[in-house]
Protein backbone atom coordinates (compact mmCIF):
# COMPACT_ATOMS: atom_id res chain seq x y z
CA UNK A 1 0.00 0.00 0.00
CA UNK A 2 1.09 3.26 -0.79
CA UNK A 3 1.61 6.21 1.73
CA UNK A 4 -0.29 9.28 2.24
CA UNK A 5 2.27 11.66 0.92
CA UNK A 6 3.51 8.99 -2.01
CA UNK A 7 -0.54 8.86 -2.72
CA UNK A 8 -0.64 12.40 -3.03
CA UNK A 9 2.27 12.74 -5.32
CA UNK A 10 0.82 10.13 -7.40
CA UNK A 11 -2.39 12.23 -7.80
CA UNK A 12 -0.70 15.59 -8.86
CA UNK A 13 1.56 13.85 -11.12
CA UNK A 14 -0.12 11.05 -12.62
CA UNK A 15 -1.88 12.70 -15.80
CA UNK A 16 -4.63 9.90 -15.42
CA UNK A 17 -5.68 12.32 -12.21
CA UNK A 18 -7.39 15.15 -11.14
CA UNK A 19 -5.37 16.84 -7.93
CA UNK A 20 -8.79 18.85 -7.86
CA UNK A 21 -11.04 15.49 -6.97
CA UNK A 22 -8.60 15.01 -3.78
CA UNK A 23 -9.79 15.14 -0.20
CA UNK A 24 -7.57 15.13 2.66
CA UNK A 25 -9.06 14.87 6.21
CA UNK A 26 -6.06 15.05 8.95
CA UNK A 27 -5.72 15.84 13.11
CA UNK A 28 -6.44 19.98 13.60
CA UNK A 29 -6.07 20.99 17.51
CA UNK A 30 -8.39 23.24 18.29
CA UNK A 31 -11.13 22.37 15.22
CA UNK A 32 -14.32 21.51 15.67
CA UNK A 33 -13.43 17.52 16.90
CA UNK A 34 -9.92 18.29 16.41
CA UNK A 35 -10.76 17.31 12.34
CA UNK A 36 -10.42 19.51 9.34
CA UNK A 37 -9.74 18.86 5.68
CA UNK A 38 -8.68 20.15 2.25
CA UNK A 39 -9.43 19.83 -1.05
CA UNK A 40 -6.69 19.36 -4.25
CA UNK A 41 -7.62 23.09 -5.25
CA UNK A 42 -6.52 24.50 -1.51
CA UNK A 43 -3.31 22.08 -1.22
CA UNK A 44 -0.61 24.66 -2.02
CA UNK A 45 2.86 21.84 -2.01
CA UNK A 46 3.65 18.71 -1.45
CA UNK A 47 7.05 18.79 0.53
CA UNK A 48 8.80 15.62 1.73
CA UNK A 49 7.76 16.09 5.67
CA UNK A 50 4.26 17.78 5.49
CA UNK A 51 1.90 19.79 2.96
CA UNK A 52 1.23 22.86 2.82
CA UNK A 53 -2.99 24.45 2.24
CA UNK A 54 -4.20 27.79 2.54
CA UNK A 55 -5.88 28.99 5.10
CA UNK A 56 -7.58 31.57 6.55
CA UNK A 57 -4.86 33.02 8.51
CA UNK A 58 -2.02 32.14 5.43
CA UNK A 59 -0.28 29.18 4.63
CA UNK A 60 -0.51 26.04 7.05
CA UNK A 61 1.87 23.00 7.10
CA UNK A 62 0.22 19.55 8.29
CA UNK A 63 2.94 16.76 8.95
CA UNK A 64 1.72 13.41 6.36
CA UNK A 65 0.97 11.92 10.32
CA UNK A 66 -1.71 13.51 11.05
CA UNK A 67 -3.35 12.54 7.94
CA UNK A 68 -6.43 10.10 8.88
CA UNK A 69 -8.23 9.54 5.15
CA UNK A 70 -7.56 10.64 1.61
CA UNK A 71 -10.90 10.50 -0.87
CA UNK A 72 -10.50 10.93 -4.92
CA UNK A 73 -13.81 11.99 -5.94
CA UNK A 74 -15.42 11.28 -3.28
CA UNK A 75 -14.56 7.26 -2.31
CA UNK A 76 -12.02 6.32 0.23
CA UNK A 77 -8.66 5.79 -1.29
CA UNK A 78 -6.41 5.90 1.72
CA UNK A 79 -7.81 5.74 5.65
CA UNK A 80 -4.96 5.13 8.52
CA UNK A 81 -5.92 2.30 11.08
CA UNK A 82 -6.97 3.09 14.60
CA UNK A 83 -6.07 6.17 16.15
CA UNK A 84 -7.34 5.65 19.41
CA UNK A 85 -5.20 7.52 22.01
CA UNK A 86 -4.29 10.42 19.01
């Protein structure tokens, strides 16, 4: 299986795909159930430890960890296991 982040690079690079039909739900202290997400059109880079969105405030980096499911047009194509005690 494929990682988050080597997921995501497969998406923006892989002609066959549309970065814009990606989801990305990850861990956000402070949000509404500590859960927030982006879409391909708000995902500014793809660096080697995290990714960077826009947000409200500016840019935002999220570390791949904190990623808990990645959607391409709108079915589940990555979800990480249990993260009880996260």
């Amino acid at each position: 299986m494929l990682t988050s982040h080597a997921l995501l690079l497969k998406y923006r690079h892989d002609p066959r795909f549309s970065f814009t039909d990606v989801g990305i739900w990850y861990i956000d202290r402070g949000a509404p159930g500590d859960r927030s997400w982006a879409y391909g059109a708000g995902i500014l880079a793809l660096e080697s430890q995290y990714f960077e969105i826009e947000s409200g405030s500016g840019t935002k980096c999220i570390p791949y960890h904190r990623i808990r499911r990645i959607t391409y047009a709108g079915g589940v194509a990555w979800e990480k296991g249990d993260d009880a005690g996260e």
